[in-house]
Protein backbone atom coordinates (compact mmCIF):
# COMPACT_ATOMS: atom_id res chain seq x y z
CA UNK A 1 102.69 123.60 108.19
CA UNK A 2 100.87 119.94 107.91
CA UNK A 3 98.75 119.17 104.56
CA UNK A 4 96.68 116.79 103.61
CA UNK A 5 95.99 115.21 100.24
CA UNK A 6 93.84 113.46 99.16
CA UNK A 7 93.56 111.72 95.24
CA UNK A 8 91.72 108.80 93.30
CA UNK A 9 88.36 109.64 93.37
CA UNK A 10 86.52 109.82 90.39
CA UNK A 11 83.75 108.65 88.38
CA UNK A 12 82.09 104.98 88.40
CA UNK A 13 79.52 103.04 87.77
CA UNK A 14 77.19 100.97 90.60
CA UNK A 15 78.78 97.94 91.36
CA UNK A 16 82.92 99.52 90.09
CA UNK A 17 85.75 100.18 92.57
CA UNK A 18 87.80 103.14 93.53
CA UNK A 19 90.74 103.89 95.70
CA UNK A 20 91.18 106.88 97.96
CA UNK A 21 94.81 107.36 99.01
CA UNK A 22 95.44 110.77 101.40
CA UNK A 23 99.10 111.54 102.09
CA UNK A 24 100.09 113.92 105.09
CA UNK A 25 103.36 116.29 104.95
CA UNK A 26 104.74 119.02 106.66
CA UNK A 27 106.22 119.17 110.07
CA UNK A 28 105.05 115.83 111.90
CA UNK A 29 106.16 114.25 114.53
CA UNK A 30 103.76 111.53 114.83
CA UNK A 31 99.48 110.32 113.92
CA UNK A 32 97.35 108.58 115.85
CA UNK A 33 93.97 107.69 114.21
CA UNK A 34 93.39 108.96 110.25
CA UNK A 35 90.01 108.39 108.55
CA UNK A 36 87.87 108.96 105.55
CA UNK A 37 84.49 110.99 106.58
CA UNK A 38 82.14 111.97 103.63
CA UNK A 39 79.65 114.11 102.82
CA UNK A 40 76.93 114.00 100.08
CA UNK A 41 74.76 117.44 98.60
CA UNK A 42 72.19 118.09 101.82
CA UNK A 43 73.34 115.98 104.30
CA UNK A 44 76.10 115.93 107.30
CA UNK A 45 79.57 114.90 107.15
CA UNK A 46 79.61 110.97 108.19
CA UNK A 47 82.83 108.84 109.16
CA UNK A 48 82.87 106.38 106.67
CA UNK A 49 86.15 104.57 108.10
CA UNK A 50 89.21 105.44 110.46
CA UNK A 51 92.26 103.45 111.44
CA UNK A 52 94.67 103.94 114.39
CA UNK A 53 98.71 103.63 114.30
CA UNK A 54 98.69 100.16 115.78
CA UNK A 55 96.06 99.15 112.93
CA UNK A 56 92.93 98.93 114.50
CA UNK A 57 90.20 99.72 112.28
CA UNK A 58 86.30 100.93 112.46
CA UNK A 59 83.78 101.41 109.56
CA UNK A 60 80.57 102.67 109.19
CA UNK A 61 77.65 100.12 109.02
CA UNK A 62 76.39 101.17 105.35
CA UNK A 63 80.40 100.54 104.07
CA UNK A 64 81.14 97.27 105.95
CA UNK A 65 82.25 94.36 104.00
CA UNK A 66 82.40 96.73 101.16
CA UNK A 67 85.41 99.33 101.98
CA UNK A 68 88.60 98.39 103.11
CA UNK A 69 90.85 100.87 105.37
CA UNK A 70 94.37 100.45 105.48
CA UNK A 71 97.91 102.71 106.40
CA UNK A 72 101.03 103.10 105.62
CA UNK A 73 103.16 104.58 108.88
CA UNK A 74 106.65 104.94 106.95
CA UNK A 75 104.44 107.08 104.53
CA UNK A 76 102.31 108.78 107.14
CA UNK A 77 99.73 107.74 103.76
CA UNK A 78 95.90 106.24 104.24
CA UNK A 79 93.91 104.39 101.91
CA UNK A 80 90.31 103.50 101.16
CA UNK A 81 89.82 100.63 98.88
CA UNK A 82 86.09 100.95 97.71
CA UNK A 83 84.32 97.97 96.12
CA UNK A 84 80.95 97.35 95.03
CA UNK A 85 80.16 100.95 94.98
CA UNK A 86 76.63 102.06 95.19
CA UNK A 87 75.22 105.53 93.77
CA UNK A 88 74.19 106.28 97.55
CA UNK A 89 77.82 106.41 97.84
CA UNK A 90 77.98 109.30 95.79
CA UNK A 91 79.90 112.18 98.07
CA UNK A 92 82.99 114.54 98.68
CA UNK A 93 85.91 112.25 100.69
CA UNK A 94 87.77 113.99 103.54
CA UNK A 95 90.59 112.79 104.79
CA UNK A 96 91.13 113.47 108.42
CA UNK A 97 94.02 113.37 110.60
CA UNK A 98 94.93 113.28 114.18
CA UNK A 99 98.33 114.25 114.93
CA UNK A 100 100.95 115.79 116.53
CA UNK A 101 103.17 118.44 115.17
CA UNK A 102 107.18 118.69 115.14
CA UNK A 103 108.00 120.49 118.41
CA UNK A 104 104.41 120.87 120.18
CA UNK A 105 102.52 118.68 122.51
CA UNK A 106 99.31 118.00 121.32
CA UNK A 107 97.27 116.23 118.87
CA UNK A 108 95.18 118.18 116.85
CA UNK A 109 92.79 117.04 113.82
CA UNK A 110 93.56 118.43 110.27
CA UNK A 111 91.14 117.97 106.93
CA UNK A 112 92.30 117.35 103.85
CA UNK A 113 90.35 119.25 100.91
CA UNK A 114 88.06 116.65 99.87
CA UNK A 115 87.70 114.47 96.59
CA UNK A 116 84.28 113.76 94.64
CA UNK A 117 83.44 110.08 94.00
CA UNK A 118 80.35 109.55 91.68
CA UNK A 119 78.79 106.68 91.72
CA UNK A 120 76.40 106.40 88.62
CA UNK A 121 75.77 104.76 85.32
């Protein structure tokens, strides 16, 4: 069994910071690339950030300069440092996860089960 957490979001006003963190546990035996996706009321879930195990990062244009992505391996843990935090920012934040289960093969993506940041004064 592999579960995701995620925890920090919150309420804030326009221009305040947040941080995401999104801890994975169960039976793992290793994770490639983890990311933050959101979704706001009437609109499609959007990758807002991911990282890979060697670092590499990737953000989405409307976050950029703004959100900061980072890991921790040891912890198999993945943050999302928000600053300057607009209302259009306002959404549920997914964690997502690809890895590879103790004692299989394959890589397969797990969700975590979202956390509301609301972005409004």
């Amino acid at each position: 069994q592999v579960q995701l957490v995620e925890s920090g979001g919150g309420l804030v006003q326009p221009g305040g910071s947040l941080r995401l963190s999104c801890v994975a546990s169960g039976s793992i035996f290793s994770i490639n690339v983890m990311g933050w996706y959101r979704q706001a009321p009437g609109k499609e879930r959007e990758l807002v950030a991911g990282i890979t195990s060697g670092g590499s990062t990737n953000y989405a244009g409307s976050v950029k300069g703004r959100f900061t992505i980072s890991r921790d391996n040891a912890k198999n843990t993945v943050y999302l440092q928000m600053n300057s935090l607009k209302p259009e920012d306002t959404a549920v934040y997914y964690c997502n996860a690809d890895l590879r289960r103790s004692g299989t093969y394959y890589y397969h993506e797990y969700w975590g089960q979202g956390t509301q940041v609301t972005v409004s004064s």
